[in-house]
PDB file of N, CA and C in Angstrom:
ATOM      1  N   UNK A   1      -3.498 -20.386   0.056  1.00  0.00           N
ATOM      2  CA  UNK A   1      -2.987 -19.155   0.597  1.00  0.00           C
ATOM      3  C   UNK A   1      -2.956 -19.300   2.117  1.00  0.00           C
ATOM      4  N   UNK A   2      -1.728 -18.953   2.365  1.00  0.00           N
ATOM      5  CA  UNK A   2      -1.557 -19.117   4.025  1.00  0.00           C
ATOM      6  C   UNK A   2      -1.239 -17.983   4.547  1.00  0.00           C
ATOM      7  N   UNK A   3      -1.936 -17.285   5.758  1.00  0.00           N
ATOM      8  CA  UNK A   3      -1.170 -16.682   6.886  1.00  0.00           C
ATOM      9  C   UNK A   3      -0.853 -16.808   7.887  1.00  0.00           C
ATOM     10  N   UNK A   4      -0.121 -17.635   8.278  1.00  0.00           N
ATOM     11  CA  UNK A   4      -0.069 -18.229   9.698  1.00  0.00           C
ATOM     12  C   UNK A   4       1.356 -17.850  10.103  1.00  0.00           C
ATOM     13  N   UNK A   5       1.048 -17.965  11.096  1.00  0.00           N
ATOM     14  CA  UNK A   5       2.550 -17.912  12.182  1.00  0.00           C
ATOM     15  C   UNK A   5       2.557 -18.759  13.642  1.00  0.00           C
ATOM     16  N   UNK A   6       3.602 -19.351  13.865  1.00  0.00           N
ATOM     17  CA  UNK A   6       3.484 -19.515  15.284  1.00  0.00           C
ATOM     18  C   UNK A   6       3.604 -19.132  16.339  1.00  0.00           C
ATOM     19  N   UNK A   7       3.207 -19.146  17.281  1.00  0.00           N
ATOM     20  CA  UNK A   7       2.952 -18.952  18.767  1.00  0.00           C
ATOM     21  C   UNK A   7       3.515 -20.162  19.698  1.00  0.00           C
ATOM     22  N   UNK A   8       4.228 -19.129  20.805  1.00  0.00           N
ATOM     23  CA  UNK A   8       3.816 -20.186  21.612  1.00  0.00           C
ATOM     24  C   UNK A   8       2.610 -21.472  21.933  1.00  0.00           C
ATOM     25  N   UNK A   9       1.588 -20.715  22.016  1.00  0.00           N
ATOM     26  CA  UNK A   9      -0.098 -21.916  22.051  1.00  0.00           C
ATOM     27  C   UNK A   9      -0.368 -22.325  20.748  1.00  0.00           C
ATOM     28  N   UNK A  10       0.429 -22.205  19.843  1.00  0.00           N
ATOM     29  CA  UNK A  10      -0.129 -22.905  18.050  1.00  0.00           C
ATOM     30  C   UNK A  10       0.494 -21.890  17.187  1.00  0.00           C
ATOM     31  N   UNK A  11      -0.251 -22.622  16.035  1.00  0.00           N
ATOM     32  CA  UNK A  11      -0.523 -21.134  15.221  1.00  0.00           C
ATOM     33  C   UNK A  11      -1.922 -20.494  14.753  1.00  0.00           C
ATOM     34  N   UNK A  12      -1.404 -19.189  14.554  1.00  0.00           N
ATOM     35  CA  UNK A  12      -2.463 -17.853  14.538  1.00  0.00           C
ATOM     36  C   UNK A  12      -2.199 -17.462  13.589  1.00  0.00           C
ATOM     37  N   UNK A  13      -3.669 -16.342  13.068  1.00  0.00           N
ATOM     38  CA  UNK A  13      -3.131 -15.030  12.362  1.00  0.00           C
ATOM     39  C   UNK A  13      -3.228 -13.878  12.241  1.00  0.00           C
ATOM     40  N   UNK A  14      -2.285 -12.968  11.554  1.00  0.00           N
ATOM     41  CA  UNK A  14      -2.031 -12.020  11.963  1.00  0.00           C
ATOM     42  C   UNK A  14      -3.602 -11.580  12.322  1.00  0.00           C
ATOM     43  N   UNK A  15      -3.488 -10.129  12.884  1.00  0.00           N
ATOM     44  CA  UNK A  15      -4.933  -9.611  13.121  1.00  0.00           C
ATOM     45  C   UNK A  15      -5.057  -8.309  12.246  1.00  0.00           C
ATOM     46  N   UNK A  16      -4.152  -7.662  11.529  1.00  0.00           N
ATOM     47  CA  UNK A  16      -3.683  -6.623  10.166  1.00  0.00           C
ATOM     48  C   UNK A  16      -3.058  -7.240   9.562  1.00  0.00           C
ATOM     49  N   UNK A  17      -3.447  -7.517   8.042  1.00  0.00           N
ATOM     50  CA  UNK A  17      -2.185  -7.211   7.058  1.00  0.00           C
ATOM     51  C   UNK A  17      -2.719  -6.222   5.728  1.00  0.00           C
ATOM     52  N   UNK A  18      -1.465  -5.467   5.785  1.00  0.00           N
ATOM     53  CA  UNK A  18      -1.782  -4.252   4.776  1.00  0.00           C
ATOM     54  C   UNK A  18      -1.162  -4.520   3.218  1.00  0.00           C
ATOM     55  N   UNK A  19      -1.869  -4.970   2.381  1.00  0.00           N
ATOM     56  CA  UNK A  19      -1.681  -5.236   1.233  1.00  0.00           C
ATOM     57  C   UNK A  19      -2.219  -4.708  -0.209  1.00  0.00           C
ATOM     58  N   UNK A  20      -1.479  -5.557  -1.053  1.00  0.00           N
ATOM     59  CA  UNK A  20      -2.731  -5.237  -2.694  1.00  0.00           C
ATOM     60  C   UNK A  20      -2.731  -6.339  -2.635  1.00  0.00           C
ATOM     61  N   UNK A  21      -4.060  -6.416  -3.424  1.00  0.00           N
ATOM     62  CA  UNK A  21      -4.202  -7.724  -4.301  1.00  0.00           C
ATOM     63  C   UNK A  21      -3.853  -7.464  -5.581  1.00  0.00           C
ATOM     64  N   UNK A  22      -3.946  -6.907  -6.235  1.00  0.00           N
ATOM     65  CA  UNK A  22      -3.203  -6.894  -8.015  1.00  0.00           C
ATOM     66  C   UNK A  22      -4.083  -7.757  -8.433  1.00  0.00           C
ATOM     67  N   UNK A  23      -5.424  -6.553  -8.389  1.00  0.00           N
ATOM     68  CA  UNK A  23      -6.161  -7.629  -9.328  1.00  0.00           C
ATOM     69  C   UNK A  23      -6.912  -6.499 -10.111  1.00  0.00           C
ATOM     70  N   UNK A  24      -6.207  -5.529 -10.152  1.00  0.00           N
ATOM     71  CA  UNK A  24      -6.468  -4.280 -11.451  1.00  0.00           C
ATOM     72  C   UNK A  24      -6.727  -4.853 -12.349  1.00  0.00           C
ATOM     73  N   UNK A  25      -7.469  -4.109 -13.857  1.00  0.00           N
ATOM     74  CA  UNK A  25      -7.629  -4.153 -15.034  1.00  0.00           C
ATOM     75  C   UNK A  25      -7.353  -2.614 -15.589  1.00  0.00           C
ATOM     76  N   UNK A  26      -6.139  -2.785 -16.445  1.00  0.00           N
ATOM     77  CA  UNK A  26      -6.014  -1.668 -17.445  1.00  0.00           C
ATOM     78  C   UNK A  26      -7.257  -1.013 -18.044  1.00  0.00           C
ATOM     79  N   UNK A  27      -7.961  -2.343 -18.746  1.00  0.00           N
ATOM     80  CA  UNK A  27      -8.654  -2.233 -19.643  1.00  0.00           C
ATOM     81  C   UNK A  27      -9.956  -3.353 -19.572  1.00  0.00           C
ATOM     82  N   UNK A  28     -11.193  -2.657 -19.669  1.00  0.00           N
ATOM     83  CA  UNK A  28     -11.863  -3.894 -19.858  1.00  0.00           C
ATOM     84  C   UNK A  28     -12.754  -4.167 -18.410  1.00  0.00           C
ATOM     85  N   UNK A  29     -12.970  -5.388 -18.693  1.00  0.00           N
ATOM     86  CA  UNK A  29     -13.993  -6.099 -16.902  1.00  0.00           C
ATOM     87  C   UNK A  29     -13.223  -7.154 -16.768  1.00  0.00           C
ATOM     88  N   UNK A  30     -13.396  -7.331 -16.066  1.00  0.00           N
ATOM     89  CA  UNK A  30     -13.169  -8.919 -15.683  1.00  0.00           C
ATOM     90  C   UNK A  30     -13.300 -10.031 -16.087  1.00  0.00           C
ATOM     91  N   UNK A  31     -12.912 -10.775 -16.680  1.00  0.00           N
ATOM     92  CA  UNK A  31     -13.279 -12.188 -17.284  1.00  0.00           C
ATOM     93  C   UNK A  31     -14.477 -12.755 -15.709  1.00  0.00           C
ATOM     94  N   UNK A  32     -15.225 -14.183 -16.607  1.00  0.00           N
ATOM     95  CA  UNK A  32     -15.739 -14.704 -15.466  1.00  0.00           C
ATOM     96  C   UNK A  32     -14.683 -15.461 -14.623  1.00  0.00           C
ATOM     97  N   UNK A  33     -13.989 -15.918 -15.105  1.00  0.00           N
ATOM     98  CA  UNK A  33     -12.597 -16.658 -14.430  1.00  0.00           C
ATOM     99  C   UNK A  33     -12.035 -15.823 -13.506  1.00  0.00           C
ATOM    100  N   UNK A  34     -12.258 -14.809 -13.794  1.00  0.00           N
ATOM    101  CA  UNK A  34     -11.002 -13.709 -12.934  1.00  0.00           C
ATOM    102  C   UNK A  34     -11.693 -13.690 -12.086  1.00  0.00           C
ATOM    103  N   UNK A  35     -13.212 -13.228 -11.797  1.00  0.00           N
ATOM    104  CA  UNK A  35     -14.083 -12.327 -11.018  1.00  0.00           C
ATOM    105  C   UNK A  35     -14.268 -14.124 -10.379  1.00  0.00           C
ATOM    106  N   UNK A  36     -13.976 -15.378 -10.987  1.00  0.00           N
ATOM    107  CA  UNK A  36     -14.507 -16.402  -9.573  1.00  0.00           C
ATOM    108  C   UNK A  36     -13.107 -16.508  -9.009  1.00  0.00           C
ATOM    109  N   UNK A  37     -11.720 -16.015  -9.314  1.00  0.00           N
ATOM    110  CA  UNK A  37     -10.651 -15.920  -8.384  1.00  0.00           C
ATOM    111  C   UNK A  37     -10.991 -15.126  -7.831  1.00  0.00           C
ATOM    112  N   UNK A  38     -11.554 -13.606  -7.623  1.00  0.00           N
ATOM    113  CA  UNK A  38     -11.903 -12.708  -6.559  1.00  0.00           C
ATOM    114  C   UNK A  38     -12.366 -13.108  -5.457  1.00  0.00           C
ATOM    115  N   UNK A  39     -13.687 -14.054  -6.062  1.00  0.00           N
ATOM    116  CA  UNK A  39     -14.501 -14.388  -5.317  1.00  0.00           C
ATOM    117  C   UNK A  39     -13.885 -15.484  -4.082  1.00  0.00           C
ATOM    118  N   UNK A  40     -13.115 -16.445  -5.112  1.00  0.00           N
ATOM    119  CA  UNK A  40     -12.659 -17.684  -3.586  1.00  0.00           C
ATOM    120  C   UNK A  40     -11.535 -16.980  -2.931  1.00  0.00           C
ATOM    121  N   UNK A  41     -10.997 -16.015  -3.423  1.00  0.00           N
ATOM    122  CA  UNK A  41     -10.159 -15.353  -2.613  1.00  0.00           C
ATOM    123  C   UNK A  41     -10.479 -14.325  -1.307  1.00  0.00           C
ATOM    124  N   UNK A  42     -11.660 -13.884  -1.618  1.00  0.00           N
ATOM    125  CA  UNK A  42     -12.526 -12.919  -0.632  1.00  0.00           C
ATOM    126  C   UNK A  42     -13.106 -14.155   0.472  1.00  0.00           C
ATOM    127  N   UNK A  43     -13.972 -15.404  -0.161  1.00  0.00           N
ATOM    128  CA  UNK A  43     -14.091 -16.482   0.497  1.00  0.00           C
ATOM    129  C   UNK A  43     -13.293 -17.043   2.016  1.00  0.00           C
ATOM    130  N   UNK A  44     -11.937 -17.386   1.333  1.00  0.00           N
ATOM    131  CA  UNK A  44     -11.020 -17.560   2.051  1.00  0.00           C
ATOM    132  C   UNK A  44     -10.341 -16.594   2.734  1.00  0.00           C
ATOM    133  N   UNK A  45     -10.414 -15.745   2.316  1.00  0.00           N
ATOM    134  CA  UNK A  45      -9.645 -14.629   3.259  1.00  0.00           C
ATOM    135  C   UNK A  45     -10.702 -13.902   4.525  1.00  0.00           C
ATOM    136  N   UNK A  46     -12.059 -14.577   4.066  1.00  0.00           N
ATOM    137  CA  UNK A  46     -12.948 -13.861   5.263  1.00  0.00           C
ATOM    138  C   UNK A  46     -13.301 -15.140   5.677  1.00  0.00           C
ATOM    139  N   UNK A  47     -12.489 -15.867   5.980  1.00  0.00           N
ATOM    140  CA  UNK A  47     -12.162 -17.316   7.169  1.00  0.00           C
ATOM    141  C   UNK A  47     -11.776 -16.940   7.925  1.00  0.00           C
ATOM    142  N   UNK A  48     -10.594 -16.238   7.769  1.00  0.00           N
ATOM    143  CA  UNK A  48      -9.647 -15.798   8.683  1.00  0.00           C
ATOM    144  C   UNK A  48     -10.190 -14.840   9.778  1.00  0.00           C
ATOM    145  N   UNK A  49      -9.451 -14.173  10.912  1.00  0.00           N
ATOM    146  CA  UNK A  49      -9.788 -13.399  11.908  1.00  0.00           C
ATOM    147  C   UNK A  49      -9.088 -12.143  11.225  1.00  0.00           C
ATOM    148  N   UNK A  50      -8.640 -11.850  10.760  1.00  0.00           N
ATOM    149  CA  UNK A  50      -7.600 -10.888  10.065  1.00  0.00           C
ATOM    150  C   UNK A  50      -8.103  -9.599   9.439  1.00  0.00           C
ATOM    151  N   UNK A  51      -8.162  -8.325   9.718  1.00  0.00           N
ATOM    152  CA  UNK A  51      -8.803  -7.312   9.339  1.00  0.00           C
ATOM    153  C   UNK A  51      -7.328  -7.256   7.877  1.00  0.00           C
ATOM    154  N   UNK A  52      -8.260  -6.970   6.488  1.00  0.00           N
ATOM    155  CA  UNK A  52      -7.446  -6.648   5.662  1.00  0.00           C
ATOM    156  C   UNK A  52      -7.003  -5.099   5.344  1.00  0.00           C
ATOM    157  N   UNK A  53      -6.328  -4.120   4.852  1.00  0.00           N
ATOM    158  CA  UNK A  53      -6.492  -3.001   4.590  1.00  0.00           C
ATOM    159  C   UNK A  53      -5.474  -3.072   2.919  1.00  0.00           C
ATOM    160  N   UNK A  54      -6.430  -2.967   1.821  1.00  0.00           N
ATOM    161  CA  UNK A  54      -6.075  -2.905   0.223  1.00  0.00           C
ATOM    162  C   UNK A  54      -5.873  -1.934  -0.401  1.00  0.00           C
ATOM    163  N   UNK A  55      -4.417  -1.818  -0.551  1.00  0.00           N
ATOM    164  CA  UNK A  55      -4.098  -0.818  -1.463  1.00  0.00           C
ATOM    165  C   UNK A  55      -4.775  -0.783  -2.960  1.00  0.00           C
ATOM    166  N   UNK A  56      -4.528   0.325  -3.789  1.00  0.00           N
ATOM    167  CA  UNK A  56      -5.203   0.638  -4.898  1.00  0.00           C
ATOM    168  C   UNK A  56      -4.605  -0.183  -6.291  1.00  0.00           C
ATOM    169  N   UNK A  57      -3.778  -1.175  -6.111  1.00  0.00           N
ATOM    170  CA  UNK A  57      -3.650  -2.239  -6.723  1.00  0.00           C
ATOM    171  C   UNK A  57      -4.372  -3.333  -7.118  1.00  0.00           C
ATOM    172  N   UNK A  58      -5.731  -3.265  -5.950  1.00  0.00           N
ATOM    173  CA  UNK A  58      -6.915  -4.392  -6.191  1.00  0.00           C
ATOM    174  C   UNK A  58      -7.554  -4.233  -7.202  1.00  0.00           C
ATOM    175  N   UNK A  59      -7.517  -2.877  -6.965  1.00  0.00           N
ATOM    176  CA  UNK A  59      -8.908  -2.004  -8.155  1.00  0.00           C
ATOM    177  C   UNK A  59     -10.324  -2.321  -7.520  1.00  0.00           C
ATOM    178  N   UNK A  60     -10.921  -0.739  -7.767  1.00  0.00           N
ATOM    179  CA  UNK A  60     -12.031  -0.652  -7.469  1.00  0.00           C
ATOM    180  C   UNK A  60     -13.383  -1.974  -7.507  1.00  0.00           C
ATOM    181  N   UNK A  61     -13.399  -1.790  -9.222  1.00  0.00           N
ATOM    182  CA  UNK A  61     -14.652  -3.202  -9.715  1.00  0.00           C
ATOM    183  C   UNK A  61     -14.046  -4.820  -8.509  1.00  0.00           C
ATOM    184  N   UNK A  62     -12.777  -5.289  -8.436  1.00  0.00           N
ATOM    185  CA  UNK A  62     -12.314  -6.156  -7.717  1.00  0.00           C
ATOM    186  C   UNK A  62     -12.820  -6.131  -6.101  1.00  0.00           C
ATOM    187  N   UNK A  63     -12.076  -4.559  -5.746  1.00  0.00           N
ATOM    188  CA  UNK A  63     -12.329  -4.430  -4.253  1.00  0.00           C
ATOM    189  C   UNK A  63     -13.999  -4.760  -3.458  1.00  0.00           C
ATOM    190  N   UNK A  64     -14.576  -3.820  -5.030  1.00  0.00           N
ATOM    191  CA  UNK A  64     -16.218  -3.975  -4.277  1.00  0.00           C
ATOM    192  C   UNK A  64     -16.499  -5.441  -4.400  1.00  0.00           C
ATOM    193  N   UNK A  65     -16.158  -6.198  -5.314  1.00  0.00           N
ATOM    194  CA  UNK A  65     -16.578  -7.765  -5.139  1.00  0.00           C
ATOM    195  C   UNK A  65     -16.182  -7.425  -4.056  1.00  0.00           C
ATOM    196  N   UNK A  66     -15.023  -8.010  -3.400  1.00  0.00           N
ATOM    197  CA  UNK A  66     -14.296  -8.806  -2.168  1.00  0.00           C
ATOM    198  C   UNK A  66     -15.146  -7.869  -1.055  1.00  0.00           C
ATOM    199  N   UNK A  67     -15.507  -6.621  -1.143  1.00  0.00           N
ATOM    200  CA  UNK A  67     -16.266  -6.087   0.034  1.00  0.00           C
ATOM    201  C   UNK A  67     -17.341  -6.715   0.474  1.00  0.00           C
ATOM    202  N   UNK A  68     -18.195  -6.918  -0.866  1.00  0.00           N
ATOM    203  CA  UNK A  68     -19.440  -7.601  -0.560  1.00  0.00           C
ATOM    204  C   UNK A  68     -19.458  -9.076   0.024  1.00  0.00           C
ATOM    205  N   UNK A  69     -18.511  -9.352   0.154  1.00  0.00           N
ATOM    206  CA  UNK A  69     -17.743 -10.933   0.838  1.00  0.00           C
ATOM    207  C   UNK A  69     -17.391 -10.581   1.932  1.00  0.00           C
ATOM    208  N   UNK A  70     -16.202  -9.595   1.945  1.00  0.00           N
ATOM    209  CA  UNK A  70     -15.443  -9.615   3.647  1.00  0.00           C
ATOM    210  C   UNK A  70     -16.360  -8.526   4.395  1.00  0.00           C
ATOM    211  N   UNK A  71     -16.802  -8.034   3.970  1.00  0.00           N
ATOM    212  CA  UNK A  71     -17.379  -7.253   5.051  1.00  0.00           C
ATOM    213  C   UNK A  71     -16.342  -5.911   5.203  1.00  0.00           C
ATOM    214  N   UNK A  72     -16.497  -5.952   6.841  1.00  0.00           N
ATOM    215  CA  UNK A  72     -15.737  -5.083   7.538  1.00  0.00           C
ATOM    216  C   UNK A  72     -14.335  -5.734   7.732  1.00  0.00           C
ATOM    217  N   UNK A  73     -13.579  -6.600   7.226  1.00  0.00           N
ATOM    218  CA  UNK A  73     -12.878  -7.410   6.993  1.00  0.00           C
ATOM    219  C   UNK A  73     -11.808  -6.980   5.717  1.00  0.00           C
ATOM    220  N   UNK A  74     -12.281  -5.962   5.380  1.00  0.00           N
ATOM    221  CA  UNK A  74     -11.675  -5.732   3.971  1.00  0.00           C
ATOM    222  C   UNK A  74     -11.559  -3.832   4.022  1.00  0.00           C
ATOM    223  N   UNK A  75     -10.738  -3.086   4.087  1.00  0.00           N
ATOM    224  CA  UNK A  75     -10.880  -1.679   4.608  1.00  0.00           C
ATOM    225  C   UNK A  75      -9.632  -1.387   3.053  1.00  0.00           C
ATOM    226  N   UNK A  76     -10.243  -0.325   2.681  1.00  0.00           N
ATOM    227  CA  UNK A  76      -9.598   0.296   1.656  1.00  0.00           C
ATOM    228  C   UNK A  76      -8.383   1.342   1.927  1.00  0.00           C
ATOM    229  N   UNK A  77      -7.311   1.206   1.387  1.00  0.00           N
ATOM    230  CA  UNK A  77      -6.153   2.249   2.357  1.00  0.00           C
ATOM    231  C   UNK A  77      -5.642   3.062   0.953  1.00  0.00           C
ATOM    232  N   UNK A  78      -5.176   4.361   1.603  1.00  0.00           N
ATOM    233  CA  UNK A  78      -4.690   5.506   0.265  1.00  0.00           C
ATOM    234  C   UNK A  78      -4.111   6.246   0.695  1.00  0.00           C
ATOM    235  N   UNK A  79      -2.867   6.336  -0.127  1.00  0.00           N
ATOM    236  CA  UNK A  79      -2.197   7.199   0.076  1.00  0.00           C
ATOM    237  C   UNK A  79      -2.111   8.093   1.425  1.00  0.00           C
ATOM    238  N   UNK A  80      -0.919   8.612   2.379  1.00  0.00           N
ATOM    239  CA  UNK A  80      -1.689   9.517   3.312  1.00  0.00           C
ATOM    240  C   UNK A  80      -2.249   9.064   4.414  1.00  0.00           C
ATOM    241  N   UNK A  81      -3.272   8.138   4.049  1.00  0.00           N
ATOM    242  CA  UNK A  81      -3.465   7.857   5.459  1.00  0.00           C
ATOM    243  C   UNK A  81      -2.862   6.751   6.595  1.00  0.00           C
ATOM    244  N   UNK A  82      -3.518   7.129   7.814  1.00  0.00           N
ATOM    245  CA  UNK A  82      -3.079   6.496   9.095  1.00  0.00           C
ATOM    246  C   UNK A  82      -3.538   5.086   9.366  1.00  0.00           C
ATOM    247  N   UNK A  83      -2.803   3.953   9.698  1.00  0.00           N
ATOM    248  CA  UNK A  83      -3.689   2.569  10.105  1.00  0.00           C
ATOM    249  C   UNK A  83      -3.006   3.021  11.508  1.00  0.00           C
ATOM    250  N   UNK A  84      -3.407   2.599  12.402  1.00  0.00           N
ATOM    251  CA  UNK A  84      -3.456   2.600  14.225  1.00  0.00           C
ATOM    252  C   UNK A  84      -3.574   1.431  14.525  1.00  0.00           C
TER     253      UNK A  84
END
């Protein structure tokens, strides 16, 4: 998974991106498979410098994994509200 772009001095990345992850469940928990894609995905994405903001496509049980990984790195967004 890449976010990069170039710059004049290299490349960087972004410092927002406002997304889902689509890693809902209809039904059910998580397989262990699923919940260790959460995991290297929260991993790798809190490499980056990049404040995330996740729409309600992640799903809750998903989001709180990846919280407990990114930190303040990972901001939940809904409906309505403002990013600045």
């Amino acid at each position: 998974m890449q976010f990069l772009y170039r710059t004049p001095c290299g490349i960087a990345y972004p410092d927002y991106v406002i997304t889902g992850f689509h890693m809902m469940k209809r039904e059910g928990e998580h397989t262990e498979e699923e919940k260790a894609v959460i995991i290297q995905t929260a991993e790798e994405l809190s490499q980056m410098n990049t404040v995330f903001y996740s729409g309600h496509c992640t799903g809750i049980p998903a989001f709180e994994m990846m919280k407990q990984i990114m930190g303040s790195k990972l901001i939940a967004l809904h409906s309505g509200e403002t990013v600045i």
